[in-house]
N, C-alpha and C. Protein backbone atom coordinates (compact mmCIF):
# COMPACT_ATOMS: atom_id res chain seq x y z
N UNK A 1 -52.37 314.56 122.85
CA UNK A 1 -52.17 315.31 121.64
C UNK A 1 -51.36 316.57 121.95
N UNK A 2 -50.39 316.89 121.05
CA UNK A 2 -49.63 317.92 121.45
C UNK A 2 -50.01 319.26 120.84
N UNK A 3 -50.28 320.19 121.50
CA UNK A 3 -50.50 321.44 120.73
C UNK A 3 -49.01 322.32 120.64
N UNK A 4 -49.29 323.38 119.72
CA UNK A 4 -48.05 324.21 119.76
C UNK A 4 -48.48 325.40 119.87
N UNK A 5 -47.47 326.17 118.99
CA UNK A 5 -47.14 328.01 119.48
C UNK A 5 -48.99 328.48 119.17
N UNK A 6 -49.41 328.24 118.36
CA UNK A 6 -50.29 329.07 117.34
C UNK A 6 -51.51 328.80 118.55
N UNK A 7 -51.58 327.44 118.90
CA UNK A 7 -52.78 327.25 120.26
C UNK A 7 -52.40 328.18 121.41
N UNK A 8 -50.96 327.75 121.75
CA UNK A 8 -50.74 328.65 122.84
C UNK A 8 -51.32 330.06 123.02
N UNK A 9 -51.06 330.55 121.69
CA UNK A 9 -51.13 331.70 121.38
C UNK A 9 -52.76 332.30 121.86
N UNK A 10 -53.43 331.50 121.35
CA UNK A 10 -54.99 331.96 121.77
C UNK A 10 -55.53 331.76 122.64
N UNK A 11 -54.60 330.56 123.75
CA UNK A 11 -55.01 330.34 124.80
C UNK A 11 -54.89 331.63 126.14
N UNK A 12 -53.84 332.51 126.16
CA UNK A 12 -52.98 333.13 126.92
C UNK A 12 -53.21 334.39 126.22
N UNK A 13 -53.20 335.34 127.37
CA UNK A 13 -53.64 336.45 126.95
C UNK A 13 -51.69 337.56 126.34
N UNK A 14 -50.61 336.64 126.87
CA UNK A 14 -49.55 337.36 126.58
C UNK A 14 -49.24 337.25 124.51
N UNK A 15 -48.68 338.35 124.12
CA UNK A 15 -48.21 338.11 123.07
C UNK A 15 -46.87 338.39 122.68
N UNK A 16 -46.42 338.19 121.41
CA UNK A 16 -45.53 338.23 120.62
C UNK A 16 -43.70 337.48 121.49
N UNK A 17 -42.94 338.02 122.24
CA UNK A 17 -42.03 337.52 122.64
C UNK A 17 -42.15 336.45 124.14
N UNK A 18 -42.91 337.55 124.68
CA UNK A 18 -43.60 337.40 125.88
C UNK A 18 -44.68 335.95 126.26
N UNK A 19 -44.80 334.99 124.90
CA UNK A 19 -45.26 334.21 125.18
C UNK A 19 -43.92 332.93 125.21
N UNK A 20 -43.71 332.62 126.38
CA UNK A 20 -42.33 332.00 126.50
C UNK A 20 -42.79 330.08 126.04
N UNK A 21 -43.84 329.46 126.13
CA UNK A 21 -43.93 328.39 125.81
C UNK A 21 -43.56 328.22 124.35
N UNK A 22 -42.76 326.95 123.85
CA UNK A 22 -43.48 326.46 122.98
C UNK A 22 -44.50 325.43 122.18
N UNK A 23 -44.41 324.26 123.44
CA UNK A 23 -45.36 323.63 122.84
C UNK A 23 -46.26 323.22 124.23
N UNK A 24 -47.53 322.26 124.19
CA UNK A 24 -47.88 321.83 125.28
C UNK A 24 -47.72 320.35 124.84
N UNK A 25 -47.20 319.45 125.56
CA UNK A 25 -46.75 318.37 124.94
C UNK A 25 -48.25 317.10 125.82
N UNK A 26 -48.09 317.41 127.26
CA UNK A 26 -49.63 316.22 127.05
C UNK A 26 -50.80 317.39 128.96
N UNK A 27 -51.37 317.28 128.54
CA UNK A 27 -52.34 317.31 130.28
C UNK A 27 -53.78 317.03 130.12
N UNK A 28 -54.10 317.07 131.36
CA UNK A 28 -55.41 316.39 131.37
C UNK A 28 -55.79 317.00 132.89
N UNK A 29 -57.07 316.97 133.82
CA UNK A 29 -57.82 317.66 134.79
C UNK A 29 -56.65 317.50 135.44
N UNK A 30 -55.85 317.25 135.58
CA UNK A 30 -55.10 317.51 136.63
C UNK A 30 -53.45 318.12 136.83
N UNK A 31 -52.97 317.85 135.16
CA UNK A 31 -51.55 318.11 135.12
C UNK A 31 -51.27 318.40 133.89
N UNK A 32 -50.32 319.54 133.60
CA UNK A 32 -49.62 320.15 132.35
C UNK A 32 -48.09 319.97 132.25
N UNK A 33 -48.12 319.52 131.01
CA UNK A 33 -46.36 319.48 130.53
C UNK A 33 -45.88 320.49 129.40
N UNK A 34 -45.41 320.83 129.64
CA UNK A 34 -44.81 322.24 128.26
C UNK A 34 -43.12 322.07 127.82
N UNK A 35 -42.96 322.18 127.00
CA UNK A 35 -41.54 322.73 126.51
C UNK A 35 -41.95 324.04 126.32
N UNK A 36 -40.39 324.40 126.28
CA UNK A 36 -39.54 325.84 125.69
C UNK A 36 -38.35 325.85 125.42
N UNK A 37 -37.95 326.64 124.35
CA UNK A 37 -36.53 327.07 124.01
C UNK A 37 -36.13 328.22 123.70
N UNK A 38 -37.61 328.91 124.51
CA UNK A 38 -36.69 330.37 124.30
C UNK A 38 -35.74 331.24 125.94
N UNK A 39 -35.78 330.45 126.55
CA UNK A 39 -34.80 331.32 127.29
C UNK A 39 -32.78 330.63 126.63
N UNK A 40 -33.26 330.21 125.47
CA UNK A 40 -32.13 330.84 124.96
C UNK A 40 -31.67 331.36 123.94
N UNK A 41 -32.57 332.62 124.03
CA UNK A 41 -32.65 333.82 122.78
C UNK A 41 -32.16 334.77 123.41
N UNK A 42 -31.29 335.64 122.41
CA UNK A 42 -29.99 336.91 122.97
C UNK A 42 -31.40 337.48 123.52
N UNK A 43 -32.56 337.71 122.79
CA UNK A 43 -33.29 339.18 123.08
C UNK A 43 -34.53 338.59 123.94
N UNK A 44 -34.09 337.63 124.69
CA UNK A 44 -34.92 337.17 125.86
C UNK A 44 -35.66 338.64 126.76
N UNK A 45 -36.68 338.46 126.52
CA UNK A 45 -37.85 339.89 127.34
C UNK A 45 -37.50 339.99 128.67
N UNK A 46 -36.86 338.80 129.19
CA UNK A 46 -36.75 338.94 130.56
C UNK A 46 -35.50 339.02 131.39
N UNK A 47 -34.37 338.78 130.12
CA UNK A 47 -32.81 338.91 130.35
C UNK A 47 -32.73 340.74 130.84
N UNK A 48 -31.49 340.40 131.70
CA UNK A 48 -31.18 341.77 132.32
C UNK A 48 -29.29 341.79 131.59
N UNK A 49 -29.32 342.67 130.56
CA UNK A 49 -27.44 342.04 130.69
C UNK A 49 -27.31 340.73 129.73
N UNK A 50 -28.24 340.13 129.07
CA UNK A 50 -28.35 338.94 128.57
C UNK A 50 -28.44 337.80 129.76
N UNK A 51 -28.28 337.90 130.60
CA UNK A 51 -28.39 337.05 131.74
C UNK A 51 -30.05 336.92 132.43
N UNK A 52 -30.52 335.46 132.03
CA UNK A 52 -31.87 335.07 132.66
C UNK A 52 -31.81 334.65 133.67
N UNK A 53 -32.06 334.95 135.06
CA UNK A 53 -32.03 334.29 136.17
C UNK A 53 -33.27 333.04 136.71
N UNK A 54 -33.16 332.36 137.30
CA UNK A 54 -33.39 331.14 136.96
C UNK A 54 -34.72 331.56 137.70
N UNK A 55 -34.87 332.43 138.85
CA UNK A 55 -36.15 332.90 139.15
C UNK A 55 -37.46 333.37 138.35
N UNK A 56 -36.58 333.40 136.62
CA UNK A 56 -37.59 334.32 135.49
C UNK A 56 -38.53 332.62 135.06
N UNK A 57 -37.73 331.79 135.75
CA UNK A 57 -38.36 330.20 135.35
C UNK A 57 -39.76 330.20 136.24
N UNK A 58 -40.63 330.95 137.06
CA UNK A 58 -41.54 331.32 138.19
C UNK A 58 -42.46 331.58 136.79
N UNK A 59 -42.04 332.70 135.91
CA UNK A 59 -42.86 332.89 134.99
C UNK A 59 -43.13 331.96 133.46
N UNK A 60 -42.49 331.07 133.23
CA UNK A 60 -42.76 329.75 132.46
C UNK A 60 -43.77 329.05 133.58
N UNK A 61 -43.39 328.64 134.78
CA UNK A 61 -44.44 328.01 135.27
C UNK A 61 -45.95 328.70 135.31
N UNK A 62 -45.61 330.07 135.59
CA UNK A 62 -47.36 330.68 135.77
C UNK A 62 -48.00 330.58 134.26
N UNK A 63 -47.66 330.81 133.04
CA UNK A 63 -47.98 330.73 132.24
C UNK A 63 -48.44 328.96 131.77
N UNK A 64 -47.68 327.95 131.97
CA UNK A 64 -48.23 326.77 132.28
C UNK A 64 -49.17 326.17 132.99
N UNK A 65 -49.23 327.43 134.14
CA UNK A 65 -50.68 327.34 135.16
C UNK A 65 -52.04 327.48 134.55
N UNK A 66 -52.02 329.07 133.72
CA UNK A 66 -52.36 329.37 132.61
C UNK A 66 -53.38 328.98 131.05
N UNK A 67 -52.46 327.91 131.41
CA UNK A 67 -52.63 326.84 129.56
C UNK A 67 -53.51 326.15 130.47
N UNK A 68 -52.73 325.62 131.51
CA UNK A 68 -53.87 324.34 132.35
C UNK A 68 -55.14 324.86 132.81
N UNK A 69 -54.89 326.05 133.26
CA UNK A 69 -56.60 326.69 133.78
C UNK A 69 -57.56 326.36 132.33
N UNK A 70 -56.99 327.03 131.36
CA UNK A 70 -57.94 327.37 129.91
C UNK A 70 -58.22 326.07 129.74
N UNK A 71 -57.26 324.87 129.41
CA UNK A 71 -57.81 323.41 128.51
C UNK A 71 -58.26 322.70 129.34
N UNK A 72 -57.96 322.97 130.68
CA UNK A 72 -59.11 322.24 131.72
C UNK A 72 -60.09 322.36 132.46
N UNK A 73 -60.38 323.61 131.95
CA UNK A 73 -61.79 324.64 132.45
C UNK A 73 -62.03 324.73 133.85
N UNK A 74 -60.73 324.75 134.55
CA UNK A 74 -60.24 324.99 136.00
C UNK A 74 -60.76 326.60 136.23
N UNK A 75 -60.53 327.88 135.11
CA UNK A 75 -60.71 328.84 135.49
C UNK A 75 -62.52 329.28 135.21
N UNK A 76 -63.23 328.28 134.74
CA UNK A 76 -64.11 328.56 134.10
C UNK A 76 -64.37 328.32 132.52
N UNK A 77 -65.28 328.92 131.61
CA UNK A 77 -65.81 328.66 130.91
C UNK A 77 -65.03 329.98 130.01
N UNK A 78 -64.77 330.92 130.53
CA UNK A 78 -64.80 332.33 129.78
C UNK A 78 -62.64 332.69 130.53
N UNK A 79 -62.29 332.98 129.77
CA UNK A 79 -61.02 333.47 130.37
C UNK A 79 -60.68 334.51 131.41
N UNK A 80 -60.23 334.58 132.77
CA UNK A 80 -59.99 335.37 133.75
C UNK A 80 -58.44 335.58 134.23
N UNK A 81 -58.40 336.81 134.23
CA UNK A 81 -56.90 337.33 134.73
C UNK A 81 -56.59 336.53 136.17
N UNK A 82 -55.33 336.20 135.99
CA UNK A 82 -54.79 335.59 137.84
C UNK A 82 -53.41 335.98 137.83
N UNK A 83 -53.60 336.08 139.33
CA UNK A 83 -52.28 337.27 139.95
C UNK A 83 -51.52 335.69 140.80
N UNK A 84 -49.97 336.05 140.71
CA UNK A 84 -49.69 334.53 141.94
C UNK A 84 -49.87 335.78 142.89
N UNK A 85 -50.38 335.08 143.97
CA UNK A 85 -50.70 335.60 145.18
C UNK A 85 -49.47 335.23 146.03
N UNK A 86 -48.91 334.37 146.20
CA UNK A 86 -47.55 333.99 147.21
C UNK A 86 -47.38 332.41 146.20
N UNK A 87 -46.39 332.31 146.77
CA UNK A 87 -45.18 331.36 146.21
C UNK A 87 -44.69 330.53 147.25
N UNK A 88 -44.28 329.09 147.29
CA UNK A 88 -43.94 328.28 148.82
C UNK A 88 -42.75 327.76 148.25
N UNK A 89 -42.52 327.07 148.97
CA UNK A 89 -41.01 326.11 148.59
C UNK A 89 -40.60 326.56 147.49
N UNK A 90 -40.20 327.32 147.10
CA UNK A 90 -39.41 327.84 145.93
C UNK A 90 -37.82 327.32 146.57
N UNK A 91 -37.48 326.50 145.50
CA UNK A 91 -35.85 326.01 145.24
C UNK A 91 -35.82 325.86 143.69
N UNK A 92 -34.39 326.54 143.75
CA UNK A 92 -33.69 326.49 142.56
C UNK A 92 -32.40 325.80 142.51
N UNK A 93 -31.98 325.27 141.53
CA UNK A 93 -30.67 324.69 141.59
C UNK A 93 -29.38 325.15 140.63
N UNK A 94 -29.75 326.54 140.05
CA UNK A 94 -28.78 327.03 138.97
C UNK A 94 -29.64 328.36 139.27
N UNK A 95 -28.24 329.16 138.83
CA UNK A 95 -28.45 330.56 138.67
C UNK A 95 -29.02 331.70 137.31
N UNK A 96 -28.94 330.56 136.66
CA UNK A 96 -29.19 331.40 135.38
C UNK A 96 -30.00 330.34 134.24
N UNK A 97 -31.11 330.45 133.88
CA UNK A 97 -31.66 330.03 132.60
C UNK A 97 -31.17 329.66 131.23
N UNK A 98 -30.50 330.87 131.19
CA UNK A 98 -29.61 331.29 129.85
C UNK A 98 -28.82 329.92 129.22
N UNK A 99 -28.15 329.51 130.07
CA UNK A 99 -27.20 328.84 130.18
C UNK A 99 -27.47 327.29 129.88
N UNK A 100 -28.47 326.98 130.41
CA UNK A 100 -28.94 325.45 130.37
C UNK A 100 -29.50 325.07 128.84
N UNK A 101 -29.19 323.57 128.54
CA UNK A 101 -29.60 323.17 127.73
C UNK A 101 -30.94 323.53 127.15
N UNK A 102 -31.12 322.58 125.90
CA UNK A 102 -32.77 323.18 125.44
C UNK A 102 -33.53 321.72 125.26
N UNK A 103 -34.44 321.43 125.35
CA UNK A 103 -35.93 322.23 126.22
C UNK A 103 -35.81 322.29 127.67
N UNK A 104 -36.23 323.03 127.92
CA UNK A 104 -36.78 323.26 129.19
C UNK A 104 -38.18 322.22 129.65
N UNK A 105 -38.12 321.66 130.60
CA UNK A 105 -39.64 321.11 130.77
C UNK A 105 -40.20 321.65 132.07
N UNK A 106 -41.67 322.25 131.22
CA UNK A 106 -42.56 322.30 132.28
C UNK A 106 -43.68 322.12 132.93
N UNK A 107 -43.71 321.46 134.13
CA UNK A 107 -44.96 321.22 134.73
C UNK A 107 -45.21 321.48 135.80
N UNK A 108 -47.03 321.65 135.54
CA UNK A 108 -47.51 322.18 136.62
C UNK A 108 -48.58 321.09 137.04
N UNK A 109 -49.46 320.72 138.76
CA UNK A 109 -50.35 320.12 138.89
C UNK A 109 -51.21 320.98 139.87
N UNK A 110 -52.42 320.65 139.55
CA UNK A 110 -53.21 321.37 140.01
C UNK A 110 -53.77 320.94 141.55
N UNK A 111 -53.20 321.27 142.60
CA UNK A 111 -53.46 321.03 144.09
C UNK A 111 -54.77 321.25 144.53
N UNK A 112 -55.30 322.22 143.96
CA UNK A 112 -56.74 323.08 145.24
C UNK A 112 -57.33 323.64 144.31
N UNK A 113 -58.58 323.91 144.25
CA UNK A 113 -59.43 324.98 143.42
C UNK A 113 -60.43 325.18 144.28
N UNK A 114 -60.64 326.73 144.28
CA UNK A 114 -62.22 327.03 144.94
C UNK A 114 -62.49 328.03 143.35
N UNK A 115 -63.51 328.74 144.14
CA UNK A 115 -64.06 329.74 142.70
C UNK A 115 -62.90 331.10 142.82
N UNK A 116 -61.98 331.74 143.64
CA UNK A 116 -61.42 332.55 143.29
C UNK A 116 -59.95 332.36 143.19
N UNK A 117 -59.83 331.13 143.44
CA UNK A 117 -58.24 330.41 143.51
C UNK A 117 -57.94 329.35 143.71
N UNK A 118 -56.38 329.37 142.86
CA UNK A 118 -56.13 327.74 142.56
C UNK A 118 -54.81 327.64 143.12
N UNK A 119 -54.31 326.83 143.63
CA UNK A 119 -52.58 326.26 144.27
C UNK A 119 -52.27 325.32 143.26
N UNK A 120 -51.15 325.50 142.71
CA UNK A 120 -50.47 324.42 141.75
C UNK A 120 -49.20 324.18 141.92
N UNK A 121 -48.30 323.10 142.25
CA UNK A 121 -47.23 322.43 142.42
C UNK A 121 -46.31 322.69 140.97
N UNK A 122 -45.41 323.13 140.18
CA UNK A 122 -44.41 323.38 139.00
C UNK A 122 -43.44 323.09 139.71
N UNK A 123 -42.62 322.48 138.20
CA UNK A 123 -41.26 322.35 138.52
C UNK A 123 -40.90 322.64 136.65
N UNK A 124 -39.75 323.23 136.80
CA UNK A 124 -39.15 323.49 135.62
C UNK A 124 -37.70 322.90 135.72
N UNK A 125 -37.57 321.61 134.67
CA UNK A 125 -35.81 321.00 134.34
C UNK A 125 -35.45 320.68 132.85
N UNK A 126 -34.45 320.38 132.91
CA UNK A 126 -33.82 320.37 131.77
C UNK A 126 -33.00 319.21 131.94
N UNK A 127 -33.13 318.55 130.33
CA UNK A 127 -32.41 317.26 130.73
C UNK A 127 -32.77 316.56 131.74
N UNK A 128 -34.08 316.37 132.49
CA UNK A 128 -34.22 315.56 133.55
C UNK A 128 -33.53 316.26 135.00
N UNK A 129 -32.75 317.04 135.03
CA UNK A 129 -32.49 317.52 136.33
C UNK A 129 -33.60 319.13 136.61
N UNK A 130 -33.87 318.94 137.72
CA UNK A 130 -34.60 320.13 138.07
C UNK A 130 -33.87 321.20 138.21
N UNK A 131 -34.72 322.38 137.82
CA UNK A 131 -34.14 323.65 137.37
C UNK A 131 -34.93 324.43 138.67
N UNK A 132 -35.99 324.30 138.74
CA UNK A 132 -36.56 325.33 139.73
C UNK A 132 -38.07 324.58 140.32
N UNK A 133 -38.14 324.57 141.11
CA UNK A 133 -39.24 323.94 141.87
C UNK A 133 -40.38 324.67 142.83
N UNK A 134 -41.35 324.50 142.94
CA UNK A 134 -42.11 325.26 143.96
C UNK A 134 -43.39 324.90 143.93
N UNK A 135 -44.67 326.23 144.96
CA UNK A 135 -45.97 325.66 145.08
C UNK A 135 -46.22 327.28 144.43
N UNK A 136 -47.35 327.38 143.92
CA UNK A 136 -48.09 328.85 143.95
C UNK A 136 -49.23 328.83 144.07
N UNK A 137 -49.94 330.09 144.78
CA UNK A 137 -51.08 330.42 144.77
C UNK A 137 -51.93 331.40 143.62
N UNK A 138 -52.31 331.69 142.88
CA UNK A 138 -53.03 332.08 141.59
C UNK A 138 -54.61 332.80 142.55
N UNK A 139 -54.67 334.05 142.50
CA UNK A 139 -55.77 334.63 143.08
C UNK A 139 -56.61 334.65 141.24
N UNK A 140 -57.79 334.43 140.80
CA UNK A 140 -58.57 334.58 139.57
C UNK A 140 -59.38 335.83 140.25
N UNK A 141 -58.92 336.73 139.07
CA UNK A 141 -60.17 337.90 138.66
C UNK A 141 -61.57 337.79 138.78
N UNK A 142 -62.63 338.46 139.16
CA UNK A 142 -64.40 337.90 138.26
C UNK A 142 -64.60 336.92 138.62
């Protein structure tokens, strides 16, 4: 079942521009898929110059980490702040966000969980080619 902006919205503690998803299209205990189409808005929150660098795609994935903690009760029962703690294989294959087609797809899978942290595998592409790839670590608050 696909949820959209208005779920997102209550899932995630970011608001108004700053919530870069727009829909969650399918996941389950183990894996999240998301679109977006806003990194290609002039007044992108995260453009420098109008220019999104493809590294600002780190933060579509944490926020997909995010959605997956809440609907899969990975973080718990009650909502908790998480910091990425470090980042691994980070590859990108374009320089800029801005630029690429629309949607964006993103997913994340969930590698490891203890009680104060989770490792999740994302990749963010477009059109089927990968845009940005990596592992992260997510330290949880409480």
């Amino acid at each position: 079942m696909e949820l959209g902006r208005s779920e997102i919205d209550d899932l995630i503690p970011h608001a108004g521009a700053m919530v870069l998803l727009d829909a969650i299209a399918s996941w389950d205990a183990s894996q999240i898929r998301c679109r977006a189409t806003s990194h290609t808005k002039a007044d992108h929150p995260l453009a420098v110059g109008g220019v999104l660098p493809t590294l600002c795609g780190l933060e579509y994935a944490a926020q997909a980490m995010a959605l997956h903690g809440r609907l899969a009760g990975v973080v718990g029962t009650r909502p908790r702040k998480g910091y990425i703690a470090s980042v691994r294989n980070l590859v990108w294959h374009t320089e800029r966000l801005d630029t690429l087609p629309s949607p964006l797809l993103i997913e994340a899978e969930l590698m490891a969980k203890d009680g104060g942290a989770v490792i999740y595998r994302f990749a963010v592409s477009a059109e089927g080619v990968d845009v940005l790839t990596g592992r992260a670590t997510v330290l949880l608050e409480g």
